[in-house]
C-alpha atoms as a PDB file:
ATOM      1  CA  UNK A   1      20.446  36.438 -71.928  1.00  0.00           C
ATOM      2  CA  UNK A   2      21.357  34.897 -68.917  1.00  0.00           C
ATOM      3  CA  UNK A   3      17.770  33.485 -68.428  1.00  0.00           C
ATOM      4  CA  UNK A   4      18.529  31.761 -71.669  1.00  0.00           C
ATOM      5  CA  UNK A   5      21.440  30.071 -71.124  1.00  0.00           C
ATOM      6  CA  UNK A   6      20.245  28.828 -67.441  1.00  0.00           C
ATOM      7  CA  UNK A   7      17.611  27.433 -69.486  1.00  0.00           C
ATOM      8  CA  UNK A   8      20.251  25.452 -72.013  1.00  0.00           C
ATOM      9  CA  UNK A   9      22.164  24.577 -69.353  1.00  0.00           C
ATOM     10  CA  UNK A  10      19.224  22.145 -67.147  1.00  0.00           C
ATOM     11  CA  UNK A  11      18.013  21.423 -70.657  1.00  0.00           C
ATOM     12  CA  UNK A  12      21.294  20.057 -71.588  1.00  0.00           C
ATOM     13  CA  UNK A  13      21.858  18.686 -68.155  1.00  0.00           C
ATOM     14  CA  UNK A  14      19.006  16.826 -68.146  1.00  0.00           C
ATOM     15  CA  UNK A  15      19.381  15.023 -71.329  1.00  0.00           C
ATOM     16  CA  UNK A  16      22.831  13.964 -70.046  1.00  0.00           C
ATOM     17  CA  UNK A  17      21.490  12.308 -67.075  1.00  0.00           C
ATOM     18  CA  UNK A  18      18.538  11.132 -68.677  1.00  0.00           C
ATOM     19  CA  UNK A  19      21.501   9.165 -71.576  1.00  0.00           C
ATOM     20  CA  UNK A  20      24.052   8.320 -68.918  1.00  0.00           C
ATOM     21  CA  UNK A  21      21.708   6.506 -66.428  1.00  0.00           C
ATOM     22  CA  UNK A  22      20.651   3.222 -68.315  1.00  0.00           C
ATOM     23  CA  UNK A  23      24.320   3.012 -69.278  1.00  0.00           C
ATOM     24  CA  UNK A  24      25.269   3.106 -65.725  1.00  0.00           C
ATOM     25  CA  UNK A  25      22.765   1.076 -64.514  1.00  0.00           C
ATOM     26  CA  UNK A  26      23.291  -1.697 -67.112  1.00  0.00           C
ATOM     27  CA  UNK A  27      27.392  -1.144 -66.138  1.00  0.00           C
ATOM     28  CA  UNK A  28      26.336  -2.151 -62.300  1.00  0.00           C
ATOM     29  CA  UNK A  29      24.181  -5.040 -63.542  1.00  0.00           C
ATOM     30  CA  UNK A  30      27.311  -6.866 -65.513  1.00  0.00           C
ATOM     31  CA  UNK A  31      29.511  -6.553 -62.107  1.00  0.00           C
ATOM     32  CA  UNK A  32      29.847  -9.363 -59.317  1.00  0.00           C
ATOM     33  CA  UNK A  33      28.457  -6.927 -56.935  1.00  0.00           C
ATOM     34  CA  UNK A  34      29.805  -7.968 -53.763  1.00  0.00           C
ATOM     35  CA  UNK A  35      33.471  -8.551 -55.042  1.00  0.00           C
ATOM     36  CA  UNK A  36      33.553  -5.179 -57.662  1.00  0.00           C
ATOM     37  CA  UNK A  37      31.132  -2.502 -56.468  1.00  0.00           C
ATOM     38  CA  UNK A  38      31.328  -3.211 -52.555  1.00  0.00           C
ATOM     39  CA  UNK A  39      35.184  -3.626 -52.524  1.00  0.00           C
ATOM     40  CA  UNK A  40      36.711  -0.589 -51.937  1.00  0.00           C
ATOM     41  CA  UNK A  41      33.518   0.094 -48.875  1.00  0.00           C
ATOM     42  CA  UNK A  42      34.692  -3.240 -47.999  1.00  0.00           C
ATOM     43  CA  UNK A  43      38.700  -2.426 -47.783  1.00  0.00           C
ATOM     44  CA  UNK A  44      38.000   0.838 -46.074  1.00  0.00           C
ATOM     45  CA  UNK A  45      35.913  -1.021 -43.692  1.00  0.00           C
ATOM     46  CA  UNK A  46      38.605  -3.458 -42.742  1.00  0.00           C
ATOM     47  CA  UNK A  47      41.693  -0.999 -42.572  1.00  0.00           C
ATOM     48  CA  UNK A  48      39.621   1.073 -40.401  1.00  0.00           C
ATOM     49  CA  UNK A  49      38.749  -1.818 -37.994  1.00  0.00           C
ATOM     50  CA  UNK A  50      42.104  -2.150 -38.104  1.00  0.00           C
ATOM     51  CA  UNK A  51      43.469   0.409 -36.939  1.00  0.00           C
ATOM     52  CA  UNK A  52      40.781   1.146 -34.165  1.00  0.00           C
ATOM     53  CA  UNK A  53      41.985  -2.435 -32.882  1.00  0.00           C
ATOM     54  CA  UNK A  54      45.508  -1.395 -33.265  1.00  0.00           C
ATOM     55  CA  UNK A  55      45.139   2.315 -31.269  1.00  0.00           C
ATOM     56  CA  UNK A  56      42.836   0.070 -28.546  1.00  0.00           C
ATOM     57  CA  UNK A  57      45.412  -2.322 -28.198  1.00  0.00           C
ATOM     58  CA  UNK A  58      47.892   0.187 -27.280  1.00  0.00           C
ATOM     59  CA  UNK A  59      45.459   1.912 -24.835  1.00  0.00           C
ATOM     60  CA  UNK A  60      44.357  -0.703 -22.970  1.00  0.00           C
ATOM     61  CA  UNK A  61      47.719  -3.062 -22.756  1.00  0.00           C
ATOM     62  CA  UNK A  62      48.071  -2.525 -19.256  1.00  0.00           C
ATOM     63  CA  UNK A  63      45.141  -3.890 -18.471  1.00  0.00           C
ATOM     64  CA  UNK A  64      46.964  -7.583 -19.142  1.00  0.00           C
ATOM     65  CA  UNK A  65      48.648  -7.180 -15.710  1.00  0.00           C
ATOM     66  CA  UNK A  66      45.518  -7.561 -13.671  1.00  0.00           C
ATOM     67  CA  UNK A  67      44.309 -10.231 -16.490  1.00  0.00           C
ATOM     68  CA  UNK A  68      47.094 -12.270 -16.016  1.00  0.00           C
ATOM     69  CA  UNK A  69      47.212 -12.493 -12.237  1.00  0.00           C
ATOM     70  CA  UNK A  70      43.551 -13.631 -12.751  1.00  0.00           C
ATOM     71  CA  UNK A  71      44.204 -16.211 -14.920  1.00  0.00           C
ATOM     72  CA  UNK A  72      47.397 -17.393 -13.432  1.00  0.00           C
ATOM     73  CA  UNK A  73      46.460 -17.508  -9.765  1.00  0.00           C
ATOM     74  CA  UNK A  74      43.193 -19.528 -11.438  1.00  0.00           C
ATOM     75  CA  UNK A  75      45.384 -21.744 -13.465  1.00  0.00           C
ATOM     76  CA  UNK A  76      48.421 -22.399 -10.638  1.00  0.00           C
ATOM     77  CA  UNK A  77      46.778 -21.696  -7.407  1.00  0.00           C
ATOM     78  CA  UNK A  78      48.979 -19.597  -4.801  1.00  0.00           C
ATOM     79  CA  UNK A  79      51.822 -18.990  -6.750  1.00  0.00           C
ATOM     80  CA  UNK A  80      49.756 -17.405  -9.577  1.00  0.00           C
ATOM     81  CA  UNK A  81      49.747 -13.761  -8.345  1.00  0.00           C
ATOM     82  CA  UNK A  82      53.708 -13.804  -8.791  1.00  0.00           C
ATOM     83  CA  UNK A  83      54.152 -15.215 -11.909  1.00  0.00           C
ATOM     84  CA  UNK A  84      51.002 -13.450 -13.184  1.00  0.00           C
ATOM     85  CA  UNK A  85      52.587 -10.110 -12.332  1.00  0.00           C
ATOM     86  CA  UNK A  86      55.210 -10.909 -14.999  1.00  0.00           C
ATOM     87  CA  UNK A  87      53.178 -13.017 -17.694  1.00  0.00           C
ATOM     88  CA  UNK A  88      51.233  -9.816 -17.611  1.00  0.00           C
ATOM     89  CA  UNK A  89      54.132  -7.348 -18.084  1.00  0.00           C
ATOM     90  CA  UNK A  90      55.059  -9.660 -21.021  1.00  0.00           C
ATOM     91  CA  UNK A  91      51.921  -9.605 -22.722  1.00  0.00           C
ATOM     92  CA  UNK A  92      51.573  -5.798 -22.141  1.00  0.00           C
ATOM     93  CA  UNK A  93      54.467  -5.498 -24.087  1.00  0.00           C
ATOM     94  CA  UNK A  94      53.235  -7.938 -26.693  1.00  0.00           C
ATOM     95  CA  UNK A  95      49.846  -6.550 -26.915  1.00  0.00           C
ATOM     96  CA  UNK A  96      51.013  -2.826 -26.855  1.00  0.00           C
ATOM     97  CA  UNK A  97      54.145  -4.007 -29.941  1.00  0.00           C
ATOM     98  CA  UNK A  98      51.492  -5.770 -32.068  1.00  0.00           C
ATOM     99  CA  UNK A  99      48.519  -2.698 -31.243  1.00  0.00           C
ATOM    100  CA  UNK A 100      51.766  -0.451 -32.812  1.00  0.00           C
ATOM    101  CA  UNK A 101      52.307  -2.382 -35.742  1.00  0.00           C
ATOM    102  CA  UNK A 102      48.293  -2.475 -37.032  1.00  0.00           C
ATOM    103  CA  UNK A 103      48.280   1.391 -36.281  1.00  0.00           C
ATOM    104  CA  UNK A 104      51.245   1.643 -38.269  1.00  0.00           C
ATOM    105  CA  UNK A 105      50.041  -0.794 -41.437  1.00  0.00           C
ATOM    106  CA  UNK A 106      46.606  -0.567 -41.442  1.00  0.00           C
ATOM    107  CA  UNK A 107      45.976  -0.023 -44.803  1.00  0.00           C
ATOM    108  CA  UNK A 108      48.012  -3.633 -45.479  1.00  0.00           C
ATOM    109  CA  UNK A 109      46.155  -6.569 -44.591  1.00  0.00           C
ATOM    110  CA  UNK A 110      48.044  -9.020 -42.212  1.00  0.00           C
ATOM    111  CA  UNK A 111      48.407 -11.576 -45.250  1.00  0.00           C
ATOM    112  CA  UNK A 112      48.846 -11.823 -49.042  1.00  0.00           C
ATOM    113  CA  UNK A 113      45.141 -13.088 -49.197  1.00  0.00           C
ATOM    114  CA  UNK A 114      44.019  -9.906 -47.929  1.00  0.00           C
ATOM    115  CA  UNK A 115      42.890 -11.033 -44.404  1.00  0.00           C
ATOM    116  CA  UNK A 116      42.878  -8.650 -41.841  1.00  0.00           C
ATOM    117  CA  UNK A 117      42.177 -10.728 -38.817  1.00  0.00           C
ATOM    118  CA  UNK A 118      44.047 -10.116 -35.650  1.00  0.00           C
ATOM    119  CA  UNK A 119      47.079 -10.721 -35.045  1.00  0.00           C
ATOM    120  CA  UNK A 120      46.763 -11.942 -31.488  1.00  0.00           C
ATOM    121  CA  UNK A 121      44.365 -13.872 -29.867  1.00  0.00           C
ATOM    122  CA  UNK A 122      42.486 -13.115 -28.096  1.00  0.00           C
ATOM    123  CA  UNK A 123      41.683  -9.856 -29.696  1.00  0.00           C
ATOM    124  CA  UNK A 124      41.440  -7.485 -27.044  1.00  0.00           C
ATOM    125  CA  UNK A 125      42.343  -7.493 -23.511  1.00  0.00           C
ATOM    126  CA  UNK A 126      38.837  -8.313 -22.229  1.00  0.00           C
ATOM    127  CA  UNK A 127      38.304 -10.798 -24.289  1.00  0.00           C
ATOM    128  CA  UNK A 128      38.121 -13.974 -22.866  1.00  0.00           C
ATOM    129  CA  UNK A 129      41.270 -16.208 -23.060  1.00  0.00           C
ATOM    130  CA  UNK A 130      41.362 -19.605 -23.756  1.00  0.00           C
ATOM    131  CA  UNK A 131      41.175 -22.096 -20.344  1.00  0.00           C
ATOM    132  CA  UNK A 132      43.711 -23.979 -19.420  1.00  0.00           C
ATOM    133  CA  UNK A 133      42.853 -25.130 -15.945  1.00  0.00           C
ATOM    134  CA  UNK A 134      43.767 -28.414 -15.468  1.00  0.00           C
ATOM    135  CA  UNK A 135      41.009 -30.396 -13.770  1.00  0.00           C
END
């Protein structure tokens, strides 16, 4: 008895599949695929990135102090290392407020278009910023 109905069962199974998979596949084939089957890959891919950027933000916001005196002492020679120190404790703040906020609302994008591009620029801490020596 219970041979049999093992037996009905796979049979039974196996028709299903056999019936559902050309309708599926035909499905797939009337869909923009990167805009309908790749979307929600897509949106988990962003949030995600998102909220790694946001949690590294937070981490490594301290690390703007030493940044700053760099850039500063390149950018106003020797009174660079004093202003630096607080440029730096500024954007430690900034960076470690905005790394808060994308931890917080990662699964919104940043816009109404759905972008989720960084807030901030540049988008880490050792990232290179933008020169501004004057030469």
């Amino acid at each position: 008895m219970h041979n049999r109905f093992m037996v009905v069962a796979t049979l039974l199974t196996t028709l299903l599949a056999a019936v559902a998979t050309p309708a599926l596949a035909t499905r797939v084939d009337n869909k923009d695929y990167v805009n309908e089957v790749l979307e929600p890959e897509t949106y988990l891919e962003n949030a995600s990135y998102k909220l790694v950027r946001g949690i590294t933000n937070i981490v490594t916001s301290p690390g703007e102090i030493p940044k700053q005196i760099v850039i500063t002492t390149r950018d106003r020679g020797a009174i660079g290392p004093v202003l630096g120190i607080f440029k730096g404790a500024g954007m430690t703040i900034m960076r470690a407020g905005i790394g808060a906020w994308e931890t917080i609302s990662f699964l919104v994008p940043n816009s109404l278009t759905g972008d989720y591009s960084p807030i901030l620029k540049p988008e880490f801490v050792w990232d290179p910023s933008a020169p501004t020596r004057k030469q």
